[in-house]
N, C-alpha and C. Protein backbone atom coordinates (compact mmCIF):
# COMPACT_ATOMS: atom_id res chain seq x y z
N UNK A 1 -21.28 -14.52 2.22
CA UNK A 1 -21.58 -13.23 1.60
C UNK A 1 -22.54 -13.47 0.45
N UNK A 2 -24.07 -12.69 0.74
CA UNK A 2 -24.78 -12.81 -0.50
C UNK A 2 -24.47 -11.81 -1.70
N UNK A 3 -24.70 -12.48 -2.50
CA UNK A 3 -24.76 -11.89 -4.42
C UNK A 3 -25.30 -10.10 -4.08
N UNK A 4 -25.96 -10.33 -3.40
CA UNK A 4 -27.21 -9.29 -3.18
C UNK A 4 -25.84 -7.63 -2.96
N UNK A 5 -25.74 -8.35 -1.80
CA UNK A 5 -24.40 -7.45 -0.57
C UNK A 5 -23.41 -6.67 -1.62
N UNK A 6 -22.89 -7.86 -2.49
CA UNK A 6 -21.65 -7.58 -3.41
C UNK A 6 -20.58 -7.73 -3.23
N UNK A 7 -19.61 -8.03 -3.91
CA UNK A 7 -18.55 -8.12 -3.59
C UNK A 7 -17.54 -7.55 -2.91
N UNK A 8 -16.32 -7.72 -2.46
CA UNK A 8 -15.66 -6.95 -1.77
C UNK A 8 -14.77 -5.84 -3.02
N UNK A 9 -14.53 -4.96 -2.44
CA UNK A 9 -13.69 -4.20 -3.65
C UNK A 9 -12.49 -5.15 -4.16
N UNK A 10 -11.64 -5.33 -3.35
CA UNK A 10 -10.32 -5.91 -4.04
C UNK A 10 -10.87 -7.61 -4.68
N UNK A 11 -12.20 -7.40 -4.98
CA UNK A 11 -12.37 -8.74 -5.62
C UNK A 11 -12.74 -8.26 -6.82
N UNK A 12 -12.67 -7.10 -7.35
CA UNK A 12 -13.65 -6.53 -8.54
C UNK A 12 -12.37 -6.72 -9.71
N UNK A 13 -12.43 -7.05 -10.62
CA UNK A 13 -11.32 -6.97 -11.98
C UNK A 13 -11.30 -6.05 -12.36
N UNK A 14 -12.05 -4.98 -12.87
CA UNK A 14 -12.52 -3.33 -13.08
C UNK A 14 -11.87 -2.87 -12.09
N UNK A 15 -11.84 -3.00 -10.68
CA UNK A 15 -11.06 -1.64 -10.07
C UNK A 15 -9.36 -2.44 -10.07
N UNK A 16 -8.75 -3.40 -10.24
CA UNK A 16 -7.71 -3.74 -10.20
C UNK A 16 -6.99 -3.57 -11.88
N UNK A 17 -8.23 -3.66 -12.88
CA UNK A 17 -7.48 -3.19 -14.04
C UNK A 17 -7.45 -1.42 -14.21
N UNK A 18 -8.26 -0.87 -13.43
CA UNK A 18 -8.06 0.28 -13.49
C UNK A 18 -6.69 0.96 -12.85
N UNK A 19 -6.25 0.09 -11.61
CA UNK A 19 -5.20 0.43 -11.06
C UNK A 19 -3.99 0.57 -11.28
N UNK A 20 -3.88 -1.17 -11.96
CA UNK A 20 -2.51 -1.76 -13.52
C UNK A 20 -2.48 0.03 -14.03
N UNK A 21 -3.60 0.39 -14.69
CA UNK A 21 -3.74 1.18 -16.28
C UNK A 21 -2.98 2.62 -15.41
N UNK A 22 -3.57 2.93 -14.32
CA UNK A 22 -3.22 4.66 -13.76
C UNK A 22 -1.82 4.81 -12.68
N UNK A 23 -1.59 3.27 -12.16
CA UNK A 23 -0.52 3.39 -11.74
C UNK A 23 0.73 4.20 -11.96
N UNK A 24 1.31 3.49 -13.57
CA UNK A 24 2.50 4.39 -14.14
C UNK A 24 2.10 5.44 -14.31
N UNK A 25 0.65 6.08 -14.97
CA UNK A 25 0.47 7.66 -15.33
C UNK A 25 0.94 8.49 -13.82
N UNK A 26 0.51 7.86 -12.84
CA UNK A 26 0.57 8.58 -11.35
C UNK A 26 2.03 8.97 -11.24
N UNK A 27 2.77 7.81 -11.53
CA UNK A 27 4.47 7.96 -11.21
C UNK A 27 4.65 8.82 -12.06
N UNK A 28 4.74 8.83 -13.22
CA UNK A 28 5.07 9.71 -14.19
C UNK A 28 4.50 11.23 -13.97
N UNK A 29 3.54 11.30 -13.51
CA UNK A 29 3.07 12.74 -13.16
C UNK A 29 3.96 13.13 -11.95
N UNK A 30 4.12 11.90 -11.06
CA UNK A 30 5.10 12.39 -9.49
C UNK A 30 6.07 12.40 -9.83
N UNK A 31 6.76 12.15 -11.08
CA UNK A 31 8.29 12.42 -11.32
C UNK A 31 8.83 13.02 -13.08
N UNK A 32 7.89 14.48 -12.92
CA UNK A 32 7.51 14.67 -13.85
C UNK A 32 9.35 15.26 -14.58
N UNK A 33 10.00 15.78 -13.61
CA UNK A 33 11.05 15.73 -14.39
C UNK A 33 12.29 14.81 -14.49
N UNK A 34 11.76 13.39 -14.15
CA UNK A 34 12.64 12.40 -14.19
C UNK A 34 12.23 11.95 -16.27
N UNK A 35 10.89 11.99 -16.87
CA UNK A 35 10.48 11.10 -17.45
C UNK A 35 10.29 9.63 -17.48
N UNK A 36 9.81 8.93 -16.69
CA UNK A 36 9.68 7.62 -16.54
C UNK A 36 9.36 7.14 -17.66
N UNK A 37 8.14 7.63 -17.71
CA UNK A 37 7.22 6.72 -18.91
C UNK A 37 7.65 6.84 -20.18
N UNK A 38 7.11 8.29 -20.57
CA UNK A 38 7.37 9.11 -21.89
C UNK A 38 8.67 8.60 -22.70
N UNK A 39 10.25 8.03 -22.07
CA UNK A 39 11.03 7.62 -22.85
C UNK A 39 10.86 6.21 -23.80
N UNK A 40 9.33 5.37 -22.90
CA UNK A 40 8.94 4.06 -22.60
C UNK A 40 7.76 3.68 -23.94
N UNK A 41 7.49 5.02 -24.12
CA UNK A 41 6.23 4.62 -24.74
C UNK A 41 6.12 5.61 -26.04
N UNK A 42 5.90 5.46 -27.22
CA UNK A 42 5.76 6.48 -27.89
C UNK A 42 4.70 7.71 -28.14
N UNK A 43 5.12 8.94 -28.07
CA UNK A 43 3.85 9.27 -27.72
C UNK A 43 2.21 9.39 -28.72
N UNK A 44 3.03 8.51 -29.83
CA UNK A 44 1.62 8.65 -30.74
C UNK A 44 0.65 7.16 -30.69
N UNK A 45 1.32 6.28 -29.23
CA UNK A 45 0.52 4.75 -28.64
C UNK A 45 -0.23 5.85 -27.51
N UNK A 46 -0.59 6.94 -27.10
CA UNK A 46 -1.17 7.47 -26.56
C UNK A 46 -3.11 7.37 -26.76
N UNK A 47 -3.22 7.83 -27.24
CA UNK A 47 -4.31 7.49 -27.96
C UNK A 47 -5.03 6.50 -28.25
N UNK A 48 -4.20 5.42 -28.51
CA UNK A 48 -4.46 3.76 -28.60
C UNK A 48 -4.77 3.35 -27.43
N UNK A 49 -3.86 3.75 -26.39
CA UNK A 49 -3.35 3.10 -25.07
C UNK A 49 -4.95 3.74 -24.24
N UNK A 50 -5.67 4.93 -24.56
CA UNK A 50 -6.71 5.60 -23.98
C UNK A 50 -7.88 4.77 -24.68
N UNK A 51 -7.48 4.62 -26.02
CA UNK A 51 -8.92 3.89 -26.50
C UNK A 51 -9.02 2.50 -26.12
N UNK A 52 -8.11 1.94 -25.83
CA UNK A 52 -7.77 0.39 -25.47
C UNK A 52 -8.33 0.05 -23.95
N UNK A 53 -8.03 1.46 -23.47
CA UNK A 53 -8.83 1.45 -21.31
C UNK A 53 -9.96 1.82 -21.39
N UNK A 54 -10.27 2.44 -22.37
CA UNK A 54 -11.75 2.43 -22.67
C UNK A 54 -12.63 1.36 -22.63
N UNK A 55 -12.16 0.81 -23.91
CA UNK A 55 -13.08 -0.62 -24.53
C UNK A 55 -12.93 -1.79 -23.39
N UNK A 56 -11.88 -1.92 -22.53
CA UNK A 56 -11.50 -2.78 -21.51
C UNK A 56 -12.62 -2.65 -20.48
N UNK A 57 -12.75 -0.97 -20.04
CA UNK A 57 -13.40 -1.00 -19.04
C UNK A 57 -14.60 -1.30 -19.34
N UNK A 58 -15.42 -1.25 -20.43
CA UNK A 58 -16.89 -1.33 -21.17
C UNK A 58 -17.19 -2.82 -20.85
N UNK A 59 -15.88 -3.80 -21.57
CA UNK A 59 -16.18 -5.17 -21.61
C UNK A 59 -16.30 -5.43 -19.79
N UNK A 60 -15.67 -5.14 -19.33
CA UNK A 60 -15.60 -5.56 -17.44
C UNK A 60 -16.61 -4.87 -17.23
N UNK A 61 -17.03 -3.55 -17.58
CA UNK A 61 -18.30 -3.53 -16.61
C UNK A 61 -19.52 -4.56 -17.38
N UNK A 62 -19.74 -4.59 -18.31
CA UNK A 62 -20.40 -5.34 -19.56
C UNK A 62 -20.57 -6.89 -18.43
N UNK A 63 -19.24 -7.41 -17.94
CA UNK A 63 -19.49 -9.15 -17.74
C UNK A 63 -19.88 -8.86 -15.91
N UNK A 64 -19.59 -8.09 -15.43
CA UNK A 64 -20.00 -7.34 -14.12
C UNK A 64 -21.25 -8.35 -13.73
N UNK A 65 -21.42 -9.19 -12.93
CA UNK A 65 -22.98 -9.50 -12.39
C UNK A 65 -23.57 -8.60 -10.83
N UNK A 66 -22.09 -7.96 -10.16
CA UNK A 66 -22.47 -7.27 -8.64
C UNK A 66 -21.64 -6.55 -8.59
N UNK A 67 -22.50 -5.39 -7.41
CA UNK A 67 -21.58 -4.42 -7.65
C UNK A 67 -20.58 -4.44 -6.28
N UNK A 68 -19.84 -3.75 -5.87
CA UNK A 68 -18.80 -3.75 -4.99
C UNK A 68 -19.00 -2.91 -3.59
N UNK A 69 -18.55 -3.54 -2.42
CA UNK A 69 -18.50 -3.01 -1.56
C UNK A 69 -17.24 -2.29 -0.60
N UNK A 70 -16.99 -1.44 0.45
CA UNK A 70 -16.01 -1.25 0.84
C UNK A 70 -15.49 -2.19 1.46
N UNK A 71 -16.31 -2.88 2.43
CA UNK A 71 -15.86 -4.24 3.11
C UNK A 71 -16.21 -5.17 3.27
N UNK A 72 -15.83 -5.84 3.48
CA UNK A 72 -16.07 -7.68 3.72
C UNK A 72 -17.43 -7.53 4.31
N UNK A 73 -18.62 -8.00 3.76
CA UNK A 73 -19.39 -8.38 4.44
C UNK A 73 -19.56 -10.00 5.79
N UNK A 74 -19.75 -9.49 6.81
CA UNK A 74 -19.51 -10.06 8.34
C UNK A 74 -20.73 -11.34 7.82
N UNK A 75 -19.74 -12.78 7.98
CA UNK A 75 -20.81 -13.75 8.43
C UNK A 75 -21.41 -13.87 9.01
């Protein structure tokens, strides 16, 4: 696989840290009257926790050299 092509998606650190970060929000929205999260987290690390996936995603796209593909490019 050339540089050129790009990588495969599940090789990208950006879409797997994005996944870590929205995972629990997803559950927590699908079990909105269980509270999963909300007992877990305080809600004034909210804010932090948004500015923190921010700056994360900046630095990963920042060290990024290619961009991503849907599939394996065929030898």
């Amino acid at each position: 696989m050339s540089e050129a092509a790009g990588k495969c998606w599940y090789r990208s650190r950006t879409v797997w840290f994005n996944l870590v970060c929205t995972l629990p929000l997803l559950l927590d929205a699908a079990a909105q009257n269980l509270g999963l999260l909300q007992p877990l987290i305080p809600v004034r690390w909210y804010p932090l926790m948004a500015a923190v996936i921010t700056l994360a995603n900046l630095w990963l796209r920042s060290v990024t050299t290619s961009g991503i593909t849907l599939r394996q490019a065929e030898s």
